[in-house]
C-alpha atoms as a PDB file:
ATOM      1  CA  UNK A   1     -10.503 -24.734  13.960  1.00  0.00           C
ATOM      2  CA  UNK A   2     -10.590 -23.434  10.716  1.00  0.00           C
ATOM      3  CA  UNK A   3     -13.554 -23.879   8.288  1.00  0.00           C
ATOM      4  CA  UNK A   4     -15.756 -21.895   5.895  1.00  0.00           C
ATOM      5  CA  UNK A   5     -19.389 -20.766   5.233  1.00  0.00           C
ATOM      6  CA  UNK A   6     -20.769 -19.836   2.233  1.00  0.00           C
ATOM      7  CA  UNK A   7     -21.077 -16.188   1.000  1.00  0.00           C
ATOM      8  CA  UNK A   8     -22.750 -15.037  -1.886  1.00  0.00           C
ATOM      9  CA  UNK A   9     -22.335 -18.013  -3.922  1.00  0.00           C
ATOM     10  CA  UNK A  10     -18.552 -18.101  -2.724  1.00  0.00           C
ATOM     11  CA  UNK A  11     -17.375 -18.755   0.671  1.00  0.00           C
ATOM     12  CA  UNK A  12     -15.237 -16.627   3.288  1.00  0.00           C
ATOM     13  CA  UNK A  13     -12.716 -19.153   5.276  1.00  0.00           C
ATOM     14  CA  UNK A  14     -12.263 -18.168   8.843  1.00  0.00           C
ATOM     15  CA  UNK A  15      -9.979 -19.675  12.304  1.00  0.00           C
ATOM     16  CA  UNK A  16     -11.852 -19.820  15.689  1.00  0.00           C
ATOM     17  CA  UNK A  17      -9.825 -20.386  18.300  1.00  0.00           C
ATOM     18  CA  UNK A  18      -9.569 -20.070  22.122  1.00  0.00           C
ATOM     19  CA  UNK A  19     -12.522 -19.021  24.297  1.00  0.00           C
ATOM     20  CA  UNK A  20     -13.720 -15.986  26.163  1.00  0.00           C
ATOM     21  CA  UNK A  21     -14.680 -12.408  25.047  1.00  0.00           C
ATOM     22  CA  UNK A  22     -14.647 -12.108  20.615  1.00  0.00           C
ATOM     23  CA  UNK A  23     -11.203 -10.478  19.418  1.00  0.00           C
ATOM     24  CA  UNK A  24     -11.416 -10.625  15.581  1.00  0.00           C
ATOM     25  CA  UNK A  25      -8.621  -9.890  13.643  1.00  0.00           C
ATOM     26  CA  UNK A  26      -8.901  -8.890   9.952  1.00  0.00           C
ATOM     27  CA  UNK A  27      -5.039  -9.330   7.856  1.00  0.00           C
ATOM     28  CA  UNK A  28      -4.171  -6.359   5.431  1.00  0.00           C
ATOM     29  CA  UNK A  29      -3.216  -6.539   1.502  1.00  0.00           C
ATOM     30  CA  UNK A  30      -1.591  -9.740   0.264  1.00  0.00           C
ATOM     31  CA  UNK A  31      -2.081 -11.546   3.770  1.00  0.00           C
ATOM     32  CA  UNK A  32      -4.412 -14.111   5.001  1.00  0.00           C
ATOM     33  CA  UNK A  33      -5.549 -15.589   7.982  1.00  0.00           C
ATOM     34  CA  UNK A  34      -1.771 -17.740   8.474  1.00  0.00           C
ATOM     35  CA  UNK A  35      -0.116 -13.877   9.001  1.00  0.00           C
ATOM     36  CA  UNK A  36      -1.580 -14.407  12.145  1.00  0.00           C
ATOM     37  CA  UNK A  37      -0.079 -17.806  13.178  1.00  0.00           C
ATOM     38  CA  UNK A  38       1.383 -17.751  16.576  1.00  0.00           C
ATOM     39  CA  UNK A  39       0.472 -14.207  17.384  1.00  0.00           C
ATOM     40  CA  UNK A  40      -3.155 -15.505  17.332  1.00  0.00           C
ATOM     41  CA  UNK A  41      -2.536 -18.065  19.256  1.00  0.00           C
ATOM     42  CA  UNK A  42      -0.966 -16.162  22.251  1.00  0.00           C
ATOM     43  CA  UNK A  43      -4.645 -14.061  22.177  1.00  0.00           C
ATOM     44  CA  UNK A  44      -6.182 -17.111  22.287  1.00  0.00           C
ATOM     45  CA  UNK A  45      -5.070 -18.085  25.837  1.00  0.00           C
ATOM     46  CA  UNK A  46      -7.461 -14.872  26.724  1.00  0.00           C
ATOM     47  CA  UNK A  47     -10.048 -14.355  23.997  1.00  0.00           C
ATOM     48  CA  UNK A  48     -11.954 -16.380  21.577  1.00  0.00           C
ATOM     49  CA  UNK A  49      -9.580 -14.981  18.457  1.00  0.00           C
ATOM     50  CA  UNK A  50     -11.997 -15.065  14.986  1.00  0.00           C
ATOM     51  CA  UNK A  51      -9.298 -14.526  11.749  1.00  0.00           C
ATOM     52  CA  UNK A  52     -11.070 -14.936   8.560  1.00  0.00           C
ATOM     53  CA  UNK A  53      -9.758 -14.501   5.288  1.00  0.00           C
ATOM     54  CA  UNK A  54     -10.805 -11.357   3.717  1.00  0.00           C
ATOM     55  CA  UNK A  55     -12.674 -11.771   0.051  1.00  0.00           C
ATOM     56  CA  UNK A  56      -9.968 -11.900  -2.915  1.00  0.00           C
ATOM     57  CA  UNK A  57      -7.190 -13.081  -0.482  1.00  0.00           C
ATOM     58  CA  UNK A  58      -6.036 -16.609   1.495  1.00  0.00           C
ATOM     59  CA  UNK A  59      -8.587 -19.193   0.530  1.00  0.00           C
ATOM     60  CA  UNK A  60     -11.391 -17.101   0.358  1.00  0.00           C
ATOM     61  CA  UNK A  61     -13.956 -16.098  -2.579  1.00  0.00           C
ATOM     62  CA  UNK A  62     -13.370 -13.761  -4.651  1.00  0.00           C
ATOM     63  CA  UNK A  63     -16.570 -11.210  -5.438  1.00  0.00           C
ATOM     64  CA  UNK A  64     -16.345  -9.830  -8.625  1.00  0.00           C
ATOM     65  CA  UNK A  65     -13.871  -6.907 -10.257  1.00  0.00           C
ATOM     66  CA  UNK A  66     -14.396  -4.772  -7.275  1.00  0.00           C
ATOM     67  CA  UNK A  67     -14.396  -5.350  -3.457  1.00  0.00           C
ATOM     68  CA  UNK A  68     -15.948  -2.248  -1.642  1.00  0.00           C
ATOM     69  CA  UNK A  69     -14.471  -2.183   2.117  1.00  0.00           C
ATOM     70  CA  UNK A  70     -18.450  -2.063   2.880  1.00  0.00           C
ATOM     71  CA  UNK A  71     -18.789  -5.640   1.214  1.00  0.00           C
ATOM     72  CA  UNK A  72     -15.156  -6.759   2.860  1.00  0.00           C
ATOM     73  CA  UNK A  73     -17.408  -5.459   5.980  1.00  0.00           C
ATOM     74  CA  UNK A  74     -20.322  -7.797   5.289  1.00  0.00           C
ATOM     75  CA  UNK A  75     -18.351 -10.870   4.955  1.00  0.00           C
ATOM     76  CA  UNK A  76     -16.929 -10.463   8.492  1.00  0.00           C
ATOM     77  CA  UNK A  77     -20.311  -9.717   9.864  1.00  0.00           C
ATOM     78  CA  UNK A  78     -21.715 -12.829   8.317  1.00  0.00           C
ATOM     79  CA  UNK A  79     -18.652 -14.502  10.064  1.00  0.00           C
ATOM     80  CA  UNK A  80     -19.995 -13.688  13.163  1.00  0.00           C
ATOM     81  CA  UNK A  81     -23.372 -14.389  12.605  1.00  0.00           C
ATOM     82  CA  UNK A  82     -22.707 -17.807  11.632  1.00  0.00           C
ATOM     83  CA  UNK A  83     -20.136 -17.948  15.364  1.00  0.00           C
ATOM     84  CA  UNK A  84     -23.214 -16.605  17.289  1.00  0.00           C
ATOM     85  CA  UNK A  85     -21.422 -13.407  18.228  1.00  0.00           C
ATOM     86  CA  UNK A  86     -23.293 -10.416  18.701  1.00  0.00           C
ATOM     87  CA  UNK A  87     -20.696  -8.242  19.776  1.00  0.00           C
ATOM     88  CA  UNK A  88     -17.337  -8.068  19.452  1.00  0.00           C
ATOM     89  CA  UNK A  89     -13.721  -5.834  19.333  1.00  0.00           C
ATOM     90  CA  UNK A  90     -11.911  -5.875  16.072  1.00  0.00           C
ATOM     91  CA  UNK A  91      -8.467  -5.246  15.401  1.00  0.00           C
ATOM     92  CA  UNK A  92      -7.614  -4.489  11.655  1.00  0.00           C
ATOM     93  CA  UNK A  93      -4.189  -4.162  10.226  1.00  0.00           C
ATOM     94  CA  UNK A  94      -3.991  -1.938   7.433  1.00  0.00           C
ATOM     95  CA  UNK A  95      -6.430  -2.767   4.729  1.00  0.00           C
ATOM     96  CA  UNK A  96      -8.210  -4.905   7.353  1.00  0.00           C
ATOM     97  CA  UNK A  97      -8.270  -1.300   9.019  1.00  0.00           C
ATOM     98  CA  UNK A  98     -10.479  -0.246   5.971  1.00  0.00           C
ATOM     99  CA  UNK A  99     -12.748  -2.631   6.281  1.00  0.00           C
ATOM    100  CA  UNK A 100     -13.277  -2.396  10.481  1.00  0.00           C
ATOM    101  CA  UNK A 101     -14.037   1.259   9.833  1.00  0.00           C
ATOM    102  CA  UNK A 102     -16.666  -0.006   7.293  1.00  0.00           C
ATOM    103  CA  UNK A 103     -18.060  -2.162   9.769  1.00  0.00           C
ATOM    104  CA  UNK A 104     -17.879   0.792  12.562  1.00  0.00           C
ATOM    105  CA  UNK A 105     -19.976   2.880  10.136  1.00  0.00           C
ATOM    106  CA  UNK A 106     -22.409   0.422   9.137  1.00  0.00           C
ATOM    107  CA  UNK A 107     -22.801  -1.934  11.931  1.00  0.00           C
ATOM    108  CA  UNK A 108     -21.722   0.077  15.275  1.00  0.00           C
ATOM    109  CA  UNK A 109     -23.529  -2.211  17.605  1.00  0.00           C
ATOM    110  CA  UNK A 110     -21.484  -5.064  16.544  1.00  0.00           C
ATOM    111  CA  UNK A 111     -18.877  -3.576  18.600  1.00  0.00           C
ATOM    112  CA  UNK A 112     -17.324  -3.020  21.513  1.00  0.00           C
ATOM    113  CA  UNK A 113     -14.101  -1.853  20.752  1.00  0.00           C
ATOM    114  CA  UNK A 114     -11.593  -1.246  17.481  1.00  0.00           C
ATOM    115  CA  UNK A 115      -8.324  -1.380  17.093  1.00  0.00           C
ATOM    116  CA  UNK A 116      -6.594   0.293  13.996  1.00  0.00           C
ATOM    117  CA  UNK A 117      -2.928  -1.709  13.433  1.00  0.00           C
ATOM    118  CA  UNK A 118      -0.721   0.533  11.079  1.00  0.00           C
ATOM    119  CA  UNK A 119      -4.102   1.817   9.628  1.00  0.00           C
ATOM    120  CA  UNK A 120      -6.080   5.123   9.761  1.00  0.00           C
ATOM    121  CA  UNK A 121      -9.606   6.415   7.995  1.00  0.00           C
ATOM    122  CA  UNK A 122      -8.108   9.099   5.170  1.00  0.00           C
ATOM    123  CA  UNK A 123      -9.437   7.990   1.471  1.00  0.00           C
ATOM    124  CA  UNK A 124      -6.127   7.383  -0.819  1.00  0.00           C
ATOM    125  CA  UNK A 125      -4.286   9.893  -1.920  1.00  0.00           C
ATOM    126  CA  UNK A 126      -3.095  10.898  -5.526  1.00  0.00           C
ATOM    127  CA  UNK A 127       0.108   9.104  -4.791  1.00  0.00           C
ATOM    128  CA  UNK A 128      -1.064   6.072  -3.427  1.00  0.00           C
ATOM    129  CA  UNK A 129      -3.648   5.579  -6.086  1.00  0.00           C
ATOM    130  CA  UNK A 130      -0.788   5.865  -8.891  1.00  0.00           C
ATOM    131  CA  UNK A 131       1.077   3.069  -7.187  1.00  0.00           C
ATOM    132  CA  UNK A 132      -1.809   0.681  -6.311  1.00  0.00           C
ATOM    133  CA  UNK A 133      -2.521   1.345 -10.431  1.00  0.00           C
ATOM    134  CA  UNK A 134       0.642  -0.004 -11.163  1.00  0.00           C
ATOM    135  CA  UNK A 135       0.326  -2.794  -9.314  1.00  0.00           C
ATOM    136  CA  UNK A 136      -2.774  -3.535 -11.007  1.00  0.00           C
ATOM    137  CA  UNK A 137      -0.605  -3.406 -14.594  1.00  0.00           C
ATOM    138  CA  UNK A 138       1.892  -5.760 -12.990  1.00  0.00           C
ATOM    139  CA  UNK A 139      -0.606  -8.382 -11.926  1.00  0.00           C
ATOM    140  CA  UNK A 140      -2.569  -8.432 -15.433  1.00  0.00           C
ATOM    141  CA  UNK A 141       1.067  -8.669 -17.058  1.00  0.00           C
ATOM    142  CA  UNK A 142       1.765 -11.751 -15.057  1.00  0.00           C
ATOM    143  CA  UNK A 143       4.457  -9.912 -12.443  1.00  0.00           C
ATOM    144  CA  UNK A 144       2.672 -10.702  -9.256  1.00  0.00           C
ATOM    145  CA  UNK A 145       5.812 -11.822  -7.497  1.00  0.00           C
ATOM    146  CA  UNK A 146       7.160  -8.063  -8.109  1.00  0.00           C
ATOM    147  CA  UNK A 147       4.737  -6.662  -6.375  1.00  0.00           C
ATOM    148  CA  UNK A 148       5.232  -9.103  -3.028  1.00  0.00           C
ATOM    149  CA  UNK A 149       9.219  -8.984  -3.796  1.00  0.00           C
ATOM    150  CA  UNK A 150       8.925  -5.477  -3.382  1.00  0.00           C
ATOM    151  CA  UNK A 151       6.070  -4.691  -0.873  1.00  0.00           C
ATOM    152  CA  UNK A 152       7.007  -7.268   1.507  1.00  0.00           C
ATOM    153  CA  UNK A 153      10.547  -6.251   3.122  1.00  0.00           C
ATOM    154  CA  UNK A 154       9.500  -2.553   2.591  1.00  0.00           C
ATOM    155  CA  UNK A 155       6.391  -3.873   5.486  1.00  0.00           C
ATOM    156  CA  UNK A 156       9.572  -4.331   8.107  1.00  0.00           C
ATOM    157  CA  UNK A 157      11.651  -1.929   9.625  1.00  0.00           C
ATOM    158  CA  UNK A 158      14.825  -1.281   7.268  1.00  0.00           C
ATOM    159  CA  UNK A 159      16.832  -3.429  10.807  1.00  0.00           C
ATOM    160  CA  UNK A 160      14.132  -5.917  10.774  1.00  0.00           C
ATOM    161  CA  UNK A 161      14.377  -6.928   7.173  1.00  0.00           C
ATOM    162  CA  UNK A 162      17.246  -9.548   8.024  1.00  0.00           C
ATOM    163  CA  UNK A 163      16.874  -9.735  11.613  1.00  0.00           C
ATOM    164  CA  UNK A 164      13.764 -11.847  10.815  1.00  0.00           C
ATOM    165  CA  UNK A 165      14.320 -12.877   7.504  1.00  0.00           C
ATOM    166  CA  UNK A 166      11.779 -16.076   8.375  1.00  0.00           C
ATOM    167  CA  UNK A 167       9.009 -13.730   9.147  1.00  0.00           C
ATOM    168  CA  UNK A 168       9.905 -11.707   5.950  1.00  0.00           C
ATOM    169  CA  UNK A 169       9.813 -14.913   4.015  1.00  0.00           C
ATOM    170  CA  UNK A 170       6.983 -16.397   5.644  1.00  0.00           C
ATOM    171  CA  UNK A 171       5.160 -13.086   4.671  1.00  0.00           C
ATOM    172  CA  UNK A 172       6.023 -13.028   1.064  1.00  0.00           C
ATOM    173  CA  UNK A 173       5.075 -16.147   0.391  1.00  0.00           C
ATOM    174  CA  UNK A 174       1.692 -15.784   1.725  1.00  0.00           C
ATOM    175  CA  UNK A 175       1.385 -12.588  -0.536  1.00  0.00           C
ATOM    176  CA  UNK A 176       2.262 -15.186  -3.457  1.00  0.00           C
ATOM    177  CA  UNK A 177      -0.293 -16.772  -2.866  1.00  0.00           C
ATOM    178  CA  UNK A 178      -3.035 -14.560  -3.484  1.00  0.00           C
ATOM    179  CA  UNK A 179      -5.082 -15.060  -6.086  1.00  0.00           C
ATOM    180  CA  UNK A 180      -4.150 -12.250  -8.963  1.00  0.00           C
ATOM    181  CA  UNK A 181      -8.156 -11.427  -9.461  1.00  0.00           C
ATOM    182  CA  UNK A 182      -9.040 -10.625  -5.389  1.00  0.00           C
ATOM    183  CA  UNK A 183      -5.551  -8.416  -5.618  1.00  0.00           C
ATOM    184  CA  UNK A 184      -7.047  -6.238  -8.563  1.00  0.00           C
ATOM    185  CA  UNK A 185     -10.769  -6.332  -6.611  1.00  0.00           C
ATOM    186  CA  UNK A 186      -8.910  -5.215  -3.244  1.00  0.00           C
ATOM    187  CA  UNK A 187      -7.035  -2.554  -4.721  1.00  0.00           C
ATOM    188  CA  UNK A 188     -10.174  -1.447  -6.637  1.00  0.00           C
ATOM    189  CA  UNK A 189     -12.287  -1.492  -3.830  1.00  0.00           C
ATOM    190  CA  UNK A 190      -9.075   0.452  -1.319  1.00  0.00           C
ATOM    191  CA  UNK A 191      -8.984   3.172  -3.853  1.00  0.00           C
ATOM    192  CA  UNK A 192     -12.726   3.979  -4.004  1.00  0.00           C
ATOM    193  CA  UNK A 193     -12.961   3.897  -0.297  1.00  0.00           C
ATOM    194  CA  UNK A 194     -14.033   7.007   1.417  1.00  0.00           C
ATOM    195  CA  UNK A 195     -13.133   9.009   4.143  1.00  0.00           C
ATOM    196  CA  UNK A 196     -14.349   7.856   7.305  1.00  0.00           C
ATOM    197  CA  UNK A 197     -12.374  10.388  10.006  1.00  0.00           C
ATOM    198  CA  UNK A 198     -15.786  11.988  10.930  1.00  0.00           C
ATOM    199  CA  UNK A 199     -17.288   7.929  11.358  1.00  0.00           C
ATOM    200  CA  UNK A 200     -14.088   7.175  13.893  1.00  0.00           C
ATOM    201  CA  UNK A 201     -14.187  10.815  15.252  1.00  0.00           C
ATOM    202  CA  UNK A 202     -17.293  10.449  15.915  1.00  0.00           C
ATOM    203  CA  UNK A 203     -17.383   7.066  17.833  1.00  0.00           C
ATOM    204  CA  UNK A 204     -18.830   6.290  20.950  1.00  0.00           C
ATOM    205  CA  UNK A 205     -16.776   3.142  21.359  1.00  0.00           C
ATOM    206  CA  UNK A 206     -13.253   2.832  22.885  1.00  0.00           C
ATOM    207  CA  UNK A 207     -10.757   3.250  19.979  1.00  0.00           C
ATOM    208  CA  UNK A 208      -6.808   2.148  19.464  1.00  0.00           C
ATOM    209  CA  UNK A 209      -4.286   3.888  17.079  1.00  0.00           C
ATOM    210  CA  UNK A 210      -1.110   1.220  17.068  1.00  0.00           C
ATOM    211  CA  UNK A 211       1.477   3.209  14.790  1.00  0.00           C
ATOM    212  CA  UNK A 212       5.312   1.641  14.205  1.00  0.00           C
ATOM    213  CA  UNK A 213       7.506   4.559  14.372  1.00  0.00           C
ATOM    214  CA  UNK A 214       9.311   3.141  11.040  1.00  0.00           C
ATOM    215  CA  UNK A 215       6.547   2.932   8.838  1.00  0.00           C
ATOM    216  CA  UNK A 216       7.595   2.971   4.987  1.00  0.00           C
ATOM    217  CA  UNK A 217       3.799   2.824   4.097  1.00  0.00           C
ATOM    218  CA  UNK A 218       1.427   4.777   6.983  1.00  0.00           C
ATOM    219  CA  UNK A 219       3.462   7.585   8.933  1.00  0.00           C
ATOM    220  CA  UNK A 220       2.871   7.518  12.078  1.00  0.00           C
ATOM    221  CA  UNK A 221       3.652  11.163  12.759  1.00  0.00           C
ATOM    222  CA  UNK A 222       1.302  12.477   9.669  1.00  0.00           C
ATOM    223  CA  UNK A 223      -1.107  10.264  11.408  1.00  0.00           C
ATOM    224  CA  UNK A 224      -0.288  11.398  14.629  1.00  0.00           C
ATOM    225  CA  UNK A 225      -0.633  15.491  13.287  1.00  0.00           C
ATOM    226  CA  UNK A 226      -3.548  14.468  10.973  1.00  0.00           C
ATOM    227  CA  UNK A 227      -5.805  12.351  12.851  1.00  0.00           C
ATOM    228  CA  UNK A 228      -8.861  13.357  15.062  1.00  0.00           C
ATOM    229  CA  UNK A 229      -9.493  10.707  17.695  1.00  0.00           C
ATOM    230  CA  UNK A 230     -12.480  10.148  19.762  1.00  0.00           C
ATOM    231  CA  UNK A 231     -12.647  10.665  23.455  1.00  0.00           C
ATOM    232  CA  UNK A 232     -12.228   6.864  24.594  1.00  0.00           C
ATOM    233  CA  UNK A 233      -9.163   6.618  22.770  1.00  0.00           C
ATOM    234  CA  UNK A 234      -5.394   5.043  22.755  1.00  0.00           C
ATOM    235  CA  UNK A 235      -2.297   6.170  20.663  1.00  0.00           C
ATOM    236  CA  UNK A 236       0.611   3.244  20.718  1.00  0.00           C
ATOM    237  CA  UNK A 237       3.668   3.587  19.104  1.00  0.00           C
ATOM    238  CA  UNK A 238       5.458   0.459  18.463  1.00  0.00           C
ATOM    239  CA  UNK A 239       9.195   2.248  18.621  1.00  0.00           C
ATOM    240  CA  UNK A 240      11.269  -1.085  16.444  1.00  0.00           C
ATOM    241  CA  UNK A 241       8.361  -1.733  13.835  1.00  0.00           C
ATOM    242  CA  UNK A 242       7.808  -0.930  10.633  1.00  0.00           C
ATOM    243  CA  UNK A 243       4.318  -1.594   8.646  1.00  0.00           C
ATOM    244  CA  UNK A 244       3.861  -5.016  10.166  1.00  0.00           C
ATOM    245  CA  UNK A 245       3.886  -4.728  13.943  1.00  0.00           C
ATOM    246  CA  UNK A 246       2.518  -7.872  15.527  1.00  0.00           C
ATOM    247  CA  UNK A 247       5.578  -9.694  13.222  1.00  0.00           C
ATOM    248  CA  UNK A 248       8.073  -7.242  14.581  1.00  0.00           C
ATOM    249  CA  UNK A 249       7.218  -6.720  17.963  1.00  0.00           C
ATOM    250  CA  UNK A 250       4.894  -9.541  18.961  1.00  0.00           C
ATOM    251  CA  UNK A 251       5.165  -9.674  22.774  1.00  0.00           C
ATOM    252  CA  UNK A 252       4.315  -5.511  22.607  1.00  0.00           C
ATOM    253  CA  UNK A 253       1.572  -5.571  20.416  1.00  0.00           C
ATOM    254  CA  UNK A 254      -0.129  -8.475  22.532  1.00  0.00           C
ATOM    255  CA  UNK A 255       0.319  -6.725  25.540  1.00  0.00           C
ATOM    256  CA  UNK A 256      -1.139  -3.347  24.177  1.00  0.00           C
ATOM    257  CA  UNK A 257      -4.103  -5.441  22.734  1.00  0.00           C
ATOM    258  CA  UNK A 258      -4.843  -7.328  25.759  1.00  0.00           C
ATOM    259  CA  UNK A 259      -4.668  -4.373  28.173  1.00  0.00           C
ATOM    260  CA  UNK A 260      -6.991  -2.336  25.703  1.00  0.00           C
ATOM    261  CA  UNK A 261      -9.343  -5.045  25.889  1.00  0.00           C
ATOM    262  CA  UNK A 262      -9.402  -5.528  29.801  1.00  0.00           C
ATOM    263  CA  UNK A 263      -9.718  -1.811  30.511  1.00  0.00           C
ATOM    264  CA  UNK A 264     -12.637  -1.864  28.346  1.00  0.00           C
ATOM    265  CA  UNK A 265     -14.724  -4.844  29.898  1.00  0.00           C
END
C-alpha cells in the first residue's frame, strides 16, 4: 500500500507493506521510496517494511528553501504516528542516514535498533560542501540531469556500472525525477547538519555500520579508522558494492539486515 498524510500543509507519501516487527527504510539523495522496489519486498516476507518519501524528493512535499535532517526526522516520526508504531528499527542509506541519526538524537525511544547503509554521523566537510554548492548552481541553471548523469553510475562499483546497467538506469531516472526545489532544500539542509558521533557513540540501542568496500562517495576505511561505535554494535562490509549496496548486493544486505534484526528481538 502506498498512500500519504498530510504534513505541514504538504504531505509525506509513504509504502506499508508486509507484517510483523517495524523495519523503516529512509532512501538517500535523489531517490525515493521506488529505490526500494523488490529489495523491500523480500523484508516484507519478515517485517512490516515502512518506506516513505523523504521531504523535497519522490512525491513528497517540499518544505521550504531548507530541509534540516531534524525536520526530514519529524516527517518520518509523523509517519509512524499516523501507522500506530511506537517503536521501531530504521535503516537509512546515506542521506536517509542523516536523518535516522536526527531521529536517534531527538526521539531515542522510537527505536529499537539503527542501521546506517553507506552513511556515518561526521558534519560535511570543506570538500563536500564545494561540490553539493555546485550542484546547487547546476539545478538553478536548469542542468539537473548533470548532476544524476554524473552521481548515479559513480553510486555503483566501477564493475557494477554495466553489469547492472538496469539498476543504474532505473536509479537515474528516479533521481530525474526529483523535484529541482527539494534537491536545493536537501542539500541545504545536508550541509548545515551537525555532527552527531557523540549522539551514535553514545547510544544505548543496537547499532549497524553497512560499508561497500568500493565506495566513490563514503570510504569505508576512513569510516572504519574514524568512527567511534557504541557497544551493541555491527561493522558489515559489503566486499562487490559501491555507494548503493542493497542494488548491488541485494541477497547480502537482506541477510545482514534480517539477522541484525533477529539477534536484537
Amino acid at each position: 500500500m502506498i498512500t500519504s498524510i498530510p504534513f505541514e500543509g504538504t504531505s509525506v507519501r509513504f509504502s506499508d507493506k508486509g507484517a510483523g516487527r517495524p523495519l523503516v527504510l529512509l532512501h538517500g539523495y535523489l531517490e525515493s521510496l521506488e529505490i526500494w522496489n523488490g529489495f523491500n519486498d523480500i523484508l516484507a516476507e519478515e517485517f512490516r517494511v515502512i518506506s516513505p518519501d523523504l521531504p523535497g524528493h519522490g512525491r513528497s512535499g517540499i518544505l521550504g528553501e531548507v530541509h534540516p535532517m531534524e525536520k526530514l526526522a519529524e516527517a518520518v516520526i509523523a509517519v509512524l504516528d499516523h501507522c500506530q508504531i511506537e517503536k521501531c528499527f530504521v535503516a537509512g542509506h546515506s542521506m536517509g542516514g542523516y536523518t535516522a541519526l536526527a531521529m536517534l538524537e531527538n526521539y531515542p525511544d522510537r527505536l529499537e535498533g539503527l542501521c546506517l547503509f553507506h552513511s556515518h554521523p561526521f558534519p560535511d566537510t570543506k570538500k563536500v560542501m564545494s561540490n553539493r554548492c555546485r550542484e546547487i548552481v547546476l539545478v538553478n541553471q536548469g542542468k539537473k540531469e548533470l548532476i544524476s548523469k554524473l552521481n548515479i553510475p559513480k553510486a555503483f562499483a566501477p564493475k557494477n556500472v554495466e553489469l547492472l546497467k538496469h539498476e543504474v538506469e532505473r536509479a537515474t531516472m528516479i533521481a530525474q525525477g526529483t523535484p529541482d526545489k527539494g534537491i536545493i532544500a536537501c542539500l541545504n539542509g545536508m550541509m548545515e547538519r551537525p555532527s552527531r558521533v557523540s549522539i551514535l557513540k553514545k547510544a544505548t540501542i543496537p547499532v549497524l555500520l553497512i560499508a561497500g568496500k568500493h565506495d566513490n562517495y563514503i570510504s569505508f576505511e576512513e569510516v572504519a579508522q574514524k568512527i567511534s561505535l557504541p557497544e551493541k554494535s555491527e561493522f558489515v562490509v559489503l566486499e562487490n558494492s559501491g555507494h548503493i549496496g542493497f542494488l548491488e548486493e541485494p541477497e547480502k544486505s537482506v541477510e545482514t539486515i534480517t539477522g541484525f534484526i533477529k539477534r536484537n528481538l
